[in-house]
PDB file of N, CA and C in Angstrom:
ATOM      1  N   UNK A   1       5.882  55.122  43.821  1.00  0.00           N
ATOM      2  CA  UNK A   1       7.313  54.882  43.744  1.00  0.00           C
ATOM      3  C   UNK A   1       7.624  53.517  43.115  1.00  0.00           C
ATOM      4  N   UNK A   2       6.688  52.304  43.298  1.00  0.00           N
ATOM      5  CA  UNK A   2       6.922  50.870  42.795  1.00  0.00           C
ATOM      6  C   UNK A   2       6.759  50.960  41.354  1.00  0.00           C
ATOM      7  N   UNK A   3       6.370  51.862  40.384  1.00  0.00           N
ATOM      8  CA  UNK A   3       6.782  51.916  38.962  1.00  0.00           C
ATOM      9  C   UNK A   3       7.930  52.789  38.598  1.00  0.00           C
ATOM     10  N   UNK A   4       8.675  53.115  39.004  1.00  0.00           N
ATOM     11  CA  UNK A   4       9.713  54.185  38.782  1.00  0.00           C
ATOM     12  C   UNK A   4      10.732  53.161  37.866  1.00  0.00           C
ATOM     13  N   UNK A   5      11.210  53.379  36.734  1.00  0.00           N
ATOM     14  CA  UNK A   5      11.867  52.165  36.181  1.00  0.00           C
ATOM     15  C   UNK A   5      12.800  52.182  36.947  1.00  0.00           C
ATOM     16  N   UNK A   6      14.061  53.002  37.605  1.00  0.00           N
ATOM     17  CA  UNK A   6      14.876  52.335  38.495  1.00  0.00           C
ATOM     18  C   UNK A   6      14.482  51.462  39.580  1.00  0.00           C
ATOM     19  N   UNK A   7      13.155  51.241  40.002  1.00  0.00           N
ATOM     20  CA  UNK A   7      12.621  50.564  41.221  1.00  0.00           C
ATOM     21  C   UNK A   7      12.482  49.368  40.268  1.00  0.00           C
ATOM     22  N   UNK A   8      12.168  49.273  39.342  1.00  0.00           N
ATOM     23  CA  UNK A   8      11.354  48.329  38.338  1.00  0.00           C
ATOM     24  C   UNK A   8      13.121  47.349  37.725  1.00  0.00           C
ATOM     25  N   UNK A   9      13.743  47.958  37.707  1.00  0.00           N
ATOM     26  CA  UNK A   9      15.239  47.262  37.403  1.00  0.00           C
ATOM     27  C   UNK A   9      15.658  46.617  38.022  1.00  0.00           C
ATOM     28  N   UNK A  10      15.633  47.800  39.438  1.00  0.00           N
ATOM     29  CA  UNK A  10      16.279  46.657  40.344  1.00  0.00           C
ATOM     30  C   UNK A  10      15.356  45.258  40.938  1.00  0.00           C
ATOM     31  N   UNK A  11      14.220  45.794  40.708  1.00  0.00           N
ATOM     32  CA  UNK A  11      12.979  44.235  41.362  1.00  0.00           C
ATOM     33  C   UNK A  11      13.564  43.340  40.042  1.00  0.00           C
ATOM     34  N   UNK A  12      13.485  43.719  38.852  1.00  0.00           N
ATOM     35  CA  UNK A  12      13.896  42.616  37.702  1.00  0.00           C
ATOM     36  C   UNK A  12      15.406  42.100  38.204  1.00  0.00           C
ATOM     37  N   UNK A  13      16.137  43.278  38.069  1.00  0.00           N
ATOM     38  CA  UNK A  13      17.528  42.270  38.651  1.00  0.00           C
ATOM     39  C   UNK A  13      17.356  41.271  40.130  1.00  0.00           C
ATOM     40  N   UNK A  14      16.329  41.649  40.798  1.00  0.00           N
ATOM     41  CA  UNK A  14      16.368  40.967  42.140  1.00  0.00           C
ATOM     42  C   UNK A  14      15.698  39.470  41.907  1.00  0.00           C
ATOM     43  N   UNK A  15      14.563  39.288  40.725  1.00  0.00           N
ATOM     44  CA  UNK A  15      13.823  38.526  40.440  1.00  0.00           C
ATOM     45  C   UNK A  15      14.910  37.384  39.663  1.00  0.00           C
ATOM     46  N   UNK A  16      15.791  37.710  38.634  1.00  0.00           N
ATOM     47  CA  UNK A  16      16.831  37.219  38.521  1.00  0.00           C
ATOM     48  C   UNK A  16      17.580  36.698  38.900  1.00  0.00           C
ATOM     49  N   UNK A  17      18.473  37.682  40.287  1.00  0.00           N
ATOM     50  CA  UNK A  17      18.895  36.603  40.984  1.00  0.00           C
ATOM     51  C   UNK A  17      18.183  35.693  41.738  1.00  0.00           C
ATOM     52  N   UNK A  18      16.852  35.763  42.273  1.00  0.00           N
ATOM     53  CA  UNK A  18      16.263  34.923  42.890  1.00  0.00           C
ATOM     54  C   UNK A  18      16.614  33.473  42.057  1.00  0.00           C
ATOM     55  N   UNK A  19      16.403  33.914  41.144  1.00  0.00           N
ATOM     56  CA  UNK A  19      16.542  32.342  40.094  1.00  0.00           C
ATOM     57  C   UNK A  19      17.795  31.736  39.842  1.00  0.00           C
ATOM     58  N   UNK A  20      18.997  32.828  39.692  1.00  0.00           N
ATOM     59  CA  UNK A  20      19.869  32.161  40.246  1.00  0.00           C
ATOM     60  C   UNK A  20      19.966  31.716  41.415  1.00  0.00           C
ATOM     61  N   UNK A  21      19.845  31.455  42.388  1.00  0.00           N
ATOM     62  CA  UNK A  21      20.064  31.596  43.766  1.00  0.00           C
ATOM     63  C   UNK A  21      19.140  29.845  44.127  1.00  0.00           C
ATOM     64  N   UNK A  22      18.575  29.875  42.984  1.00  0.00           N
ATOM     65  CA  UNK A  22      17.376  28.602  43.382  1.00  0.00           C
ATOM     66  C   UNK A  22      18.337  27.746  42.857  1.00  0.00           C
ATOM     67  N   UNK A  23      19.267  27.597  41.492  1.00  0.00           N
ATOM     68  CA  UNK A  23      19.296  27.062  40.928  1.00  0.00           C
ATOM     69  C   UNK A  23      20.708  26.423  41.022  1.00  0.00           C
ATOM     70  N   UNK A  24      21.293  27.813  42.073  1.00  0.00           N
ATOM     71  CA  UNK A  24      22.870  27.612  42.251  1.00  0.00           C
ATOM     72  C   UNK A  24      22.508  26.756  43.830  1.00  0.00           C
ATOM     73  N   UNK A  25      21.785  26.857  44.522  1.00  0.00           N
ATOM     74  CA  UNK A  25      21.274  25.990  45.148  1.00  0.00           C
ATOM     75  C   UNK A  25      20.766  24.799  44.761  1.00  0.00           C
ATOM     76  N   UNK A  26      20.513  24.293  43.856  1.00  0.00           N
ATOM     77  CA  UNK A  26      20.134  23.027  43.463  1.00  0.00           C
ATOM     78  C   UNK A  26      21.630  22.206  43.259  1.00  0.00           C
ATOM     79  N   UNK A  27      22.430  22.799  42.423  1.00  0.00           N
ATOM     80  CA  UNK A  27      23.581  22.438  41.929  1.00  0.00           C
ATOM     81  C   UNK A  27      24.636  21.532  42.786  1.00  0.00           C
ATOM     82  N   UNK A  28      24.484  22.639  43.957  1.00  0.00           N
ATOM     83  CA  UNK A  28      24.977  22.674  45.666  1.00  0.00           C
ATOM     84  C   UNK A  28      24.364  21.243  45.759  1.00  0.00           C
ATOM     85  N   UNK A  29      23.522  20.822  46.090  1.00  0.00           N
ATOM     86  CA  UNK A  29      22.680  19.982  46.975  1.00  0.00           C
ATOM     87  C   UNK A  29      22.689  19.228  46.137  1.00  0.00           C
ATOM     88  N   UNK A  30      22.121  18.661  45.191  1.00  0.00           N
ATOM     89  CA  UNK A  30      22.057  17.534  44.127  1.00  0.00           C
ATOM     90  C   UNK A  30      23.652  17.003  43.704  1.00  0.00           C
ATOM     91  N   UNK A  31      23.848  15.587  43.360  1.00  0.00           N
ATOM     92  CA  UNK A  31      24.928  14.886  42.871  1.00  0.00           C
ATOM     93  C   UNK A  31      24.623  14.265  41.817  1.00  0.00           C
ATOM     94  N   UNK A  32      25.395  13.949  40.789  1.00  0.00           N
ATOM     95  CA  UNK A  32      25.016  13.101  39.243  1.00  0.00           C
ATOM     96  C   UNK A  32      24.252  13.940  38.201  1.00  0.00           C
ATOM     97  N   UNK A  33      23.495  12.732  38.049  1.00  0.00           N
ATOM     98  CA  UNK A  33      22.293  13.032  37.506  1.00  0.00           C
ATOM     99  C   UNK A  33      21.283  14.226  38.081  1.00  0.00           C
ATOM    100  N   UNK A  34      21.306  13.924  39.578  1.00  0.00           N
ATOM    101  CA  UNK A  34      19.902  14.969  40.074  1.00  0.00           C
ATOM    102  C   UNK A  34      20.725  16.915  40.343  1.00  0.00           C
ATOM    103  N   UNK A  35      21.760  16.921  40.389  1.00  0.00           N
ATOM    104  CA  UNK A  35      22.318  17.925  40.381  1.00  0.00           C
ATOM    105  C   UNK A  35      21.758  18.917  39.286  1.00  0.00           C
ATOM    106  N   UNK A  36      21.843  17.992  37.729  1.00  0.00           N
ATOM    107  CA  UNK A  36      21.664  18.996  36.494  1.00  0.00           C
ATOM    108  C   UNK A  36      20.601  19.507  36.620  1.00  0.00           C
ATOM    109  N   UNK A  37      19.711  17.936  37.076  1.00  0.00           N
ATOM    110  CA  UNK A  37      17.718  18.228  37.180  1.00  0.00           C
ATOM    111  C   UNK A  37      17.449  19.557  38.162  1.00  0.00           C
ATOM    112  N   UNK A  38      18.396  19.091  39.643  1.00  0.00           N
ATOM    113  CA  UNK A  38      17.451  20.464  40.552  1.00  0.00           C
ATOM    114  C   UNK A  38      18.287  21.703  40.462  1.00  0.00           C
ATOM    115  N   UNK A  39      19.499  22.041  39.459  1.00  0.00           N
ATOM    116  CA  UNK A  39      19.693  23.345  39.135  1.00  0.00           C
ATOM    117  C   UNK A  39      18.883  23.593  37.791  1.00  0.00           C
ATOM    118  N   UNK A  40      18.376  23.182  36.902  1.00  0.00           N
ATOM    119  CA  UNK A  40      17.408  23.563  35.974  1.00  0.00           C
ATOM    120  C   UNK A  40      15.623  23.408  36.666  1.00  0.00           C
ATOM    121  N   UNK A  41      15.426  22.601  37.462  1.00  0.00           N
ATOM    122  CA  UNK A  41      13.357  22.641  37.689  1.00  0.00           C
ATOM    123  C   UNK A  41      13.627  23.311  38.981  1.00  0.00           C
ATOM    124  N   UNK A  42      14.540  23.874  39.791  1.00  0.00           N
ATOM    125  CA  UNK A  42      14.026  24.152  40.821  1.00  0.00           C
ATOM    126  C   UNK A  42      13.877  26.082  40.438  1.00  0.00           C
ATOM    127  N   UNK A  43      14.610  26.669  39.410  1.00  0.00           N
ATOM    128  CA  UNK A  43      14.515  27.806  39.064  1.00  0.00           C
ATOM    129  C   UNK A  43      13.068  27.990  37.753  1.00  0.00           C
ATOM    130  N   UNK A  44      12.916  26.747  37.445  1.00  0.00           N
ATOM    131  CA  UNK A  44      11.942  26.625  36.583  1.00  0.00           C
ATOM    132  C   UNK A  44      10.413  26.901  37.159  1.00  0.00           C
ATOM    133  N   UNK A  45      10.702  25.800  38.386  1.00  0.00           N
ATOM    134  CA  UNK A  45       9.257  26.007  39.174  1.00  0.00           C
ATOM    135  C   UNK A  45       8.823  27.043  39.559  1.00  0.00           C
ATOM    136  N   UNK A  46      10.107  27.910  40.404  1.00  0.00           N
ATOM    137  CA  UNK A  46      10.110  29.228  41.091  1.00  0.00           C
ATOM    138  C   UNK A  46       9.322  29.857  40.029  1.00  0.00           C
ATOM    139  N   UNK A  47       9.825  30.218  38.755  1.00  0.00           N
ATOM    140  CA  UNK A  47       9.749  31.845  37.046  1.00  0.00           C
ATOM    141  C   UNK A  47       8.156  30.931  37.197  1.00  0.00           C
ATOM    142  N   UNK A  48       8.187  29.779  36.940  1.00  0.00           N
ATOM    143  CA  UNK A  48       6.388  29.448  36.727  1.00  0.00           C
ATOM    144  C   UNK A  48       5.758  29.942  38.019  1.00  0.00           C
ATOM    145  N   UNK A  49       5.505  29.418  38.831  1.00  0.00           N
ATOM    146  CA  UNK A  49       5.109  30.370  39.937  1.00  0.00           C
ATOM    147  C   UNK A  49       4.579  31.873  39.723  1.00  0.00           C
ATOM    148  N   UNK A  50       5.897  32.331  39.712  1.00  0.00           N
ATOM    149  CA  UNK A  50       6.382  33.554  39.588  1.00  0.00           C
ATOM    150  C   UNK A  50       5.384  34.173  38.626  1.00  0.00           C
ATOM    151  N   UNK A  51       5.016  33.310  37.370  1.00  0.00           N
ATOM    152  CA  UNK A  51       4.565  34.211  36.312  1.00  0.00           C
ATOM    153  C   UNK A  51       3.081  33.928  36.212  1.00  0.00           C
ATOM    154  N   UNK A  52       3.050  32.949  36.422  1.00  0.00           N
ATOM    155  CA  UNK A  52       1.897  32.292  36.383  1.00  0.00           C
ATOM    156  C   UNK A  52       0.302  33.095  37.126  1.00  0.00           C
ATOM    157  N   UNK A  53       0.355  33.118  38.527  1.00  0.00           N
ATOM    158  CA  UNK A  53      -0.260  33.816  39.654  1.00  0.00           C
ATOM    159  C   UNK A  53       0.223  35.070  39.747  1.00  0.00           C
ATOM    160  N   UNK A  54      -0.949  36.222  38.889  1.00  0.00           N
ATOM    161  CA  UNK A  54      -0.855  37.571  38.928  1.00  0.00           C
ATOM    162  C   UNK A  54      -2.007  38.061  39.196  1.00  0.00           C
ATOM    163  N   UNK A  55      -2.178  39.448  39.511  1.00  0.00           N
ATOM    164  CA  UNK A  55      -3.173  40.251  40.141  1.00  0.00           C
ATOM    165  C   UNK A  55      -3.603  41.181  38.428  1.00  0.00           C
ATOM    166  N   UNK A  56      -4.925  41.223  38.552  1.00  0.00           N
ATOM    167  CA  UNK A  56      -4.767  41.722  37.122  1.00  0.00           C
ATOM    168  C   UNK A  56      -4.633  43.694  37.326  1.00  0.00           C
ATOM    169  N   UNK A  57      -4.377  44.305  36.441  1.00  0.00           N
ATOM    170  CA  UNK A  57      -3.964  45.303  36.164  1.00  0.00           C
ATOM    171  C   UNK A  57      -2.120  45.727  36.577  1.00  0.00           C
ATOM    172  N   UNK A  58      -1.545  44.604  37.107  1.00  0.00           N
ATOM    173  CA  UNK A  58       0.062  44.200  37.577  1.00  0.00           C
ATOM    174  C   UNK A  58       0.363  44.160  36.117  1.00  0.00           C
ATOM    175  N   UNK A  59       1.509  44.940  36.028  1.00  0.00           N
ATOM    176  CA  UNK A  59       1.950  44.304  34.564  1.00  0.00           C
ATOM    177  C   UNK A  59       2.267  43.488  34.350  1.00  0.00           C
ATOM    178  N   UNK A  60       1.892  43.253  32.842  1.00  0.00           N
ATOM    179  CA  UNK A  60       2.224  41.738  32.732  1.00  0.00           C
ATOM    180  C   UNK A  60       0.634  41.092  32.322  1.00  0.00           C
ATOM    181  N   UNK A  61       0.345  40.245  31.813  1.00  0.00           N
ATOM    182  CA  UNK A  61      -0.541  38.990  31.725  1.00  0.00           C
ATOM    183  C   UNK A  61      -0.939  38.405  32.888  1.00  0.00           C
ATOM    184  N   UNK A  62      -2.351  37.760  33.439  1.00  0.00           N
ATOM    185  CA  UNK A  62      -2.563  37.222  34.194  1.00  0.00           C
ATOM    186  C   UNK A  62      -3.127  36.092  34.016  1.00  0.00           C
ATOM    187  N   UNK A  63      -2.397  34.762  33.894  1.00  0.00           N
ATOM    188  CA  UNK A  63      -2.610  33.829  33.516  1.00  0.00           C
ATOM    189  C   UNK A  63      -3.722  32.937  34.176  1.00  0.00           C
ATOM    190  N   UNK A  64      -3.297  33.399  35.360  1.00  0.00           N
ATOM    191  CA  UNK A  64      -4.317  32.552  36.864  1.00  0.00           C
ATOM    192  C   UNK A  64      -4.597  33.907  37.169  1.00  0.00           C
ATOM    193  N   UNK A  65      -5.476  33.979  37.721  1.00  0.00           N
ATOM    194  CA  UNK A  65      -5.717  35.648  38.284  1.00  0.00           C
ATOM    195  C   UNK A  65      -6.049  35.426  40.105  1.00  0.00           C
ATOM    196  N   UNK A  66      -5.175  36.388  41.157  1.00  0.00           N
ATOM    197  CA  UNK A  66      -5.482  35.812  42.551  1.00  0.00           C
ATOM    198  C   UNK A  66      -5.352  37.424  42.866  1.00  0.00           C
ATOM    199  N   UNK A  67      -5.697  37.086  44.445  1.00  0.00           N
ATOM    200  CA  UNK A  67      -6.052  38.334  45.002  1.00  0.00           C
ATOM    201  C   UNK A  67      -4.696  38.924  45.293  1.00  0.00           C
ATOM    202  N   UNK A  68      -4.700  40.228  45.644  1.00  0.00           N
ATOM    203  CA  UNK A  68      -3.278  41.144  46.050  1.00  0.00           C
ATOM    204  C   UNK A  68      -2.694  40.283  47.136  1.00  0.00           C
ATOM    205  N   UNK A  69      -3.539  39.973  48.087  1.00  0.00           N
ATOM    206  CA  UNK A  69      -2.747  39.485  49.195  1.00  0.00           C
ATOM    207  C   UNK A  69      -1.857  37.729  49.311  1.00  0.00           C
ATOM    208  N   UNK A  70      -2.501  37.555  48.022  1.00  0.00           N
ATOM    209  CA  UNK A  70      -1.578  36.373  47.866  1.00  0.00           C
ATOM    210  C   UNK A  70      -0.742  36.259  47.354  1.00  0.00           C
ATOM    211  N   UNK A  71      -0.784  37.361  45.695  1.00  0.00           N
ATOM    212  CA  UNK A  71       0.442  37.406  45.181  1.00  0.00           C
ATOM    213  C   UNK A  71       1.323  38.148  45.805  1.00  0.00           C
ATOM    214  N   UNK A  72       1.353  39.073  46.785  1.00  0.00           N
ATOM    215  CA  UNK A  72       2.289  39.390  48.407  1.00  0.00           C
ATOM    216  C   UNK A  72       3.001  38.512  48.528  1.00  0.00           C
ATOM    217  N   UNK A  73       1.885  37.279  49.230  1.00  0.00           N
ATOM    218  CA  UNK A  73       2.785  36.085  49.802  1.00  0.00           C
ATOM    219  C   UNK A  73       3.420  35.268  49.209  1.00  0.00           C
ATOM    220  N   UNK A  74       3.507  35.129  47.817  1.00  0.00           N
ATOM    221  CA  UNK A  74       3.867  34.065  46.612  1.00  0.00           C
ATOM    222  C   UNK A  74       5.138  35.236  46.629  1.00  0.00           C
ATOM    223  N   UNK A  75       5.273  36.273  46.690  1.00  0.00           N
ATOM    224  CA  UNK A  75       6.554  37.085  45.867  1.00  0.00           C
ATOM    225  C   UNK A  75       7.369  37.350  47.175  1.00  0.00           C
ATOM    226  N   UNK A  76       6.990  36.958  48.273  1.00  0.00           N
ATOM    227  CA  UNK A  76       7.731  37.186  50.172  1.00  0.00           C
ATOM    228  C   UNK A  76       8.285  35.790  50.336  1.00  0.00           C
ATOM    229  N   UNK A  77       7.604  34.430  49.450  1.00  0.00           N
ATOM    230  CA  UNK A  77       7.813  33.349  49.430  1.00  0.00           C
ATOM    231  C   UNK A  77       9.107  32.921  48.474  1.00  0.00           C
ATOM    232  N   UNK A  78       9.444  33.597  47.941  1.00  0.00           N
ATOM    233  CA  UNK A  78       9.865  33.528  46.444  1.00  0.00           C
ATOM    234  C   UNK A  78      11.280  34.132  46.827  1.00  0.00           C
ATOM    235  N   UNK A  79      10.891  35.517  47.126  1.00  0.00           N
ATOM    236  CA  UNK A  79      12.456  36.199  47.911  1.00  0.00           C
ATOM    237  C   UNK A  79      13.022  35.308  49.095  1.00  0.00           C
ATOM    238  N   UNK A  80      12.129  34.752  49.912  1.00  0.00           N
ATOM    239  CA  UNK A  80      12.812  34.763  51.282  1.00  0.00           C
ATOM    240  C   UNK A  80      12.856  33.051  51.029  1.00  0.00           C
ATOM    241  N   UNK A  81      12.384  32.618  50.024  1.00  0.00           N
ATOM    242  CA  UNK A  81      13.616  31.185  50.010  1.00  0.00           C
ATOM    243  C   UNK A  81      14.477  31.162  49.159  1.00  0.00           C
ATOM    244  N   UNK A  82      14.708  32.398  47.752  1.00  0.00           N
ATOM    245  CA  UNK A  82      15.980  32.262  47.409  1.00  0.00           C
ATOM    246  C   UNK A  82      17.243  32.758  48.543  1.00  0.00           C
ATOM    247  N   UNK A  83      16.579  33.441  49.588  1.00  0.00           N
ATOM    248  CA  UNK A  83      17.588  34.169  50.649  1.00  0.00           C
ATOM    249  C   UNK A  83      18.024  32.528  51.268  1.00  0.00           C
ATOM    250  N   UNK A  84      17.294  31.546  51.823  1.00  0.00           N
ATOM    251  CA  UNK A  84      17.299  30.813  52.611  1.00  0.00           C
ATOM    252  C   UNK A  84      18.633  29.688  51.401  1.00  0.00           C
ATOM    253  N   UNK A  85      17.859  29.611  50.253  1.00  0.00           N
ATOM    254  CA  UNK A  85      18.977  28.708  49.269  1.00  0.00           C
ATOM    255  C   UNK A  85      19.798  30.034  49.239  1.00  0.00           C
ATOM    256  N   UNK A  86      20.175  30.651  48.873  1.00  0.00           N
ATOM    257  CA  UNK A  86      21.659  31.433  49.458  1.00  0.00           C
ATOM    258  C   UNK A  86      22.772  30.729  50.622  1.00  0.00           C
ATOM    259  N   UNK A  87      21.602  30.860  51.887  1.00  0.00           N
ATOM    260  CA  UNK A  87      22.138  30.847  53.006  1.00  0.00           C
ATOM    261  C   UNK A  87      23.174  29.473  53.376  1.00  0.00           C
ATOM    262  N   UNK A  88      21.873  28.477  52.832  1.00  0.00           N
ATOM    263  CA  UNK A  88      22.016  26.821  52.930  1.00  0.00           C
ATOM    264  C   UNK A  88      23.442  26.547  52.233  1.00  0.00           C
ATOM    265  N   UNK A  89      23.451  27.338  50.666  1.00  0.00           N
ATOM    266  CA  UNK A  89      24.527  27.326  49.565  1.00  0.00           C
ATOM    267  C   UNK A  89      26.021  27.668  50.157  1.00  0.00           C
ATOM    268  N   UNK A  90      25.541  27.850  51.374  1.00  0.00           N
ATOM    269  CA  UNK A  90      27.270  28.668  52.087  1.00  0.00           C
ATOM    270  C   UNK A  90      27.532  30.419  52.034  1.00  0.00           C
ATOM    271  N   UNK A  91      26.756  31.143  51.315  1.00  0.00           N
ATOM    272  CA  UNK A  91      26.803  32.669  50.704  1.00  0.00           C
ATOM    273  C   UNK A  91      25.927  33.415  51.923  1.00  0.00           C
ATOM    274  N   UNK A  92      25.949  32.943  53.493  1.00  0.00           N
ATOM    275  CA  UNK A  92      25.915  33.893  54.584  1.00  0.00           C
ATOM    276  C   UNK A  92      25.276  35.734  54.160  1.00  0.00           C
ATOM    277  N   UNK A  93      26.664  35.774  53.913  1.00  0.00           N
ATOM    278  CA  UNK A  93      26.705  37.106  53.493  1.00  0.00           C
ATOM    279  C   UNK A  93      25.850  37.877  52.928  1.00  0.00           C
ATOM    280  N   UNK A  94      25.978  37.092  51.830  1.00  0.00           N
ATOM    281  CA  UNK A  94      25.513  37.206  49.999  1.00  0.00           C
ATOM    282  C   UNK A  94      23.681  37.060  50.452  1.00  0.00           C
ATOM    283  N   UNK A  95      23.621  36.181  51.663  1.00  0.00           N
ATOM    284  CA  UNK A  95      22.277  36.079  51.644  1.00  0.00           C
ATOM    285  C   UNK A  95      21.273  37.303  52.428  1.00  0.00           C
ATOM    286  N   UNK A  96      21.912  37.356  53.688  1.00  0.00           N
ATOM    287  CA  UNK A  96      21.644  38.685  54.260  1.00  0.00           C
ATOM    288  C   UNK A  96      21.413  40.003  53.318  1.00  0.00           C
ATOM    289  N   UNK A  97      22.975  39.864  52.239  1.00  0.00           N
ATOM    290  CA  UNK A  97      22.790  41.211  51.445  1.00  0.00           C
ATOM    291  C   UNK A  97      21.553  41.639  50.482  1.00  0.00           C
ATOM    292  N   UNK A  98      21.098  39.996  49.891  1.00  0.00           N
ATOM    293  CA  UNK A  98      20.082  39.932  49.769  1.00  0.00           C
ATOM    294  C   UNK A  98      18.654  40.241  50.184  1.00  0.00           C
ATOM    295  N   UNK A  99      18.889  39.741  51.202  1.00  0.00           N
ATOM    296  CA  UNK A  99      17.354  39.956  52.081  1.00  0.00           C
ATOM    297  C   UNK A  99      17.356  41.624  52.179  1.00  0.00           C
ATOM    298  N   UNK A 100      18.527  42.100  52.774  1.00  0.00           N
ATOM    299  CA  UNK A 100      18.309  43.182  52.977  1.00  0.00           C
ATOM    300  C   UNK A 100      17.974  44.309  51.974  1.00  0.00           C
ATOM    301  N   UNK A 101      18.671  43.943  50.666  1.00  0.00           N
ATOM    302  CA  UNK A 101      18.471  44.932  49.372  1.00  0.00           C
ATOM    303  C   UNK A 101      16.544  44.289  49.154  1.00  0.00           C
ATOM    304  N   UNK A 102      15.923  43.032  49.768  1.00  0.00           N
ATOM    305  CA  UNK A 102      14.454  43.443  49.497  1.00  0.00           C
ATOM    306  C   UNK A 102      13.447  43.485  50.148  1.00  0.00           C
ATOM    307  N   UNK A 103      14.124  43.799  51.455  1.00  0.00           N
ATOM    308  CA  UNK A 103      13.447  44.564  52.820  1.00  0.00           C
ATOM    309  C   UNK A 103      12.981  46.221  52.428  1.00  0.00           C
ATOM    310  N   UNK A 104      14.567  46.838  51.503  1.00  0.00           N
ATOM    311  CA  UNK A 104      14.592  47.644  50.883  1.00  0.00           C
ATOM    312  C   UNK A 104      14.054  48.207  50.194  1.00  0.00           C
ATOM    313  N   UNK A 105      13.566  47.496  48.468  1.00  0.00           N
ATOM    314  CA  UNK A 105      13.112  47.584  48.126  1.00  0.00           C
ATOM    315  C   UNK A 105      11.039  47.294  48.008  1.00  0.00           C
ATOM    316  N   UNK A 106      11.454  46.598  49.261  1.00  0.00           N
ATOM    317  CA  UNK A 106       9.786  46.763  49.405  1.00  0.00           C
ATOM    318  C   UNK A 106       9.103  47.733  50.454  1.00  0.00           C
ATOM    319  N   UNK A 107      10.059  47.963  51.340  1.00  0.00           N
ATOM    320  CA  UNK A 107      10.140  49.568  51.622  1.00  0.00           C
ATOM    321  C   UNK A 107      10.011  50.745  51.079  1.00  0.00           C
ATOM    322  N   UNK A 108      10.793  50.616  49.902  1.00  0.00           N
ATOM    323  CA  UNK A 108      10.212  51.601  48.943  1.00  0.00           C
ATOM    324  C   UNK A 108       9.383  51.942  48.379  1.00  0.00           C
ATOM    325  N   UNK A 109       8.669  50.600  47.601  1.00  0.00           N
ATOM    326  CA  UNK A 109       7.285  50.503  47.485  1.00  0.00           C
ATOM    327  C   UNK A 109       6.119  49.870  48.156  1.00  0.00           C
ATOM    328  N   UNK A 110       5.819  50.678  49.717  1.00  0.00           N
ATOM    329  CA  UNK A 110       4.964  50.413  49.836  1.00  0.00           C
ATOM    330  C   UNK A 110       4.057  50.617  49.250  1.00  0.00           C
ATOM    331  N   UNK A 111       3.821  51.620  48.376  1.00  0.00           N
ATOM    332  CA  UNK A 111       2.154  51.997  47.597  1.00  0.00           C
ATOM    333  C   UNK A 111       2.057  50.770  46.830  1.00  0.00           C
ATOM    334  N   UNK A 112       2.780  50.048  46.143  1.00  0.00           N
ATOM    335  CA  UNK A 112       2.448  48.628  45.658  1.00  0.00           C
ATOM    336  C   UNK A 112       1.808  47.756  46.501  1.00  0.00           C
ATOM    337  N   UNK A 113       2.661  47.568  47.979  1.00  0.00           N
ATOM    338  CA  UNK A 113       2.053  46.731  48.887  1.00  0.00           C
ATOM    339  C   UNK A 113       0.753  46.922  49.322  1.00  0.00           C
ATOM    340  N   UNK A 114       0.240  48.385  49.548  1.00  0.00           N
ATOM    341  CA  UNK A 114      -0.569  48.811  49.830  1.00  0.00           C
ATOM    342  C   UNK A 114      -1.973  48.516  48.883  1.00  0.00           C
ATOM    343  N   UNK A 115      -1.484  48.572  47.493  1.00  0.00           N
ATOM    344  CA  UNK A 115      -2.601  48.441  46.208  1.00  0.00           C
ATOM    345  C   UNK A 115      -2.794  46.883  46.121  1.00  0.00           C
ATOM    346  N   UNK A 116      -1.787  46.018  46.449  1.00  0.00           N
ATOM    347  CA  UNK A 116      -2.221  44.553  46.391  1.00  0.00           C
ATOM    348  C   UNK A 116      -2.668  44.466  47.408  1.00  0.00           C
ATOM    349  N   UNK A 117      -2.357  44.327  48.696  1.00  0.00           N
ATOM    350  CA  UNK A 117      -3.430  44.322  49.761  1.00  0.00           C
ATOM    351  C   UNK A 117      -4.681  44.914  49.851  1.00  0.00           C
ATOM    352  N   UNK A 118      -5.044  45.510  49.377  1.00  0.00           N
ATOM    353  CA  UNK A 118      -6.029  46.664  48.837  1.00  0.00           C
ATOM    354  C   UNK A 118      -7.297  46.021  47.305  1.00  0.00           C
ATOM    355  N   UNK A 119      -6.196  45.168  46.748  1.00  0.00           N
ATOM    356  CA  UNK A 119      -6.873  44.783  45.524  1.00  0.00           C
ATOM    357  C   UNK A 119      -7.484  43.763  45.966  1.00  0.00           C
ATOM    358  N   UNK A 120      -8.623  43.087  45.539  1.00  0.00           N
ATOM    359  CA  UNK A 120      -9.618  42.361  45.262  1.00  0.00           C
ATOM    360  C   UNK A 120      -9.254  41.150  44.543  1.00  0.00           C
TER     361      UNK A 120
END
């Protein structure tokens, strides 16, 4: 079910907003000068992260190559602090709705969860 391109859209749109969410959080929190900096490196760091540490046969390139069960925790890490910069940002709501659309979606694909935990 975790390649179905509608599953695959919505993880891209979710991966997206994650980055907004880092960045509209930076904006929030930073003043002056450091405002511009931590709404541009704090969404920067996240996509590097993000792209960087892959499991190989995951689509995509694997730049660093790590086991299933970490890139799990790097992508549980990734969701559940853009939920948290949501939360911090004032967007309650918006953040829950969040979490919950990728409680959801990783519900759906467990056979993904299952193949990275599973992978080597």
């Amino acid at each position: 079910m975790a390649n179905k391109p509608f599953v695959l859209f919505i993880r891209f749109l979710m991966e997206l907003f994650g980055l907004f969410a880092f960045g509209y959080f930076g904006w929030q929190t930073g003043s002056g000068v450091m405002r511009f900096a931590l709404a541009i490196l704090l969404p920067l760091i996240a996509a590097a992260v993000w792209g960087t540490f892959r499991v190989p046969n995951d689509p995509g390139h694997a730049p660093v190559v790590v086991r299933g069960w970490l890139r799990l925790i790097i992508e549980i890490l990734f969701f559940g602090s853009a939920v948290l910069c949501l939360n911090l940002a004032g967007f309650t709501t918006l953040s829950v709705l969040f979490g919950s659309i990728f409680l959801l979606l990783y519900a759906v694909s467990y056979d993904r969860i299952l193949w990275l935990l599973n992978h080597k």
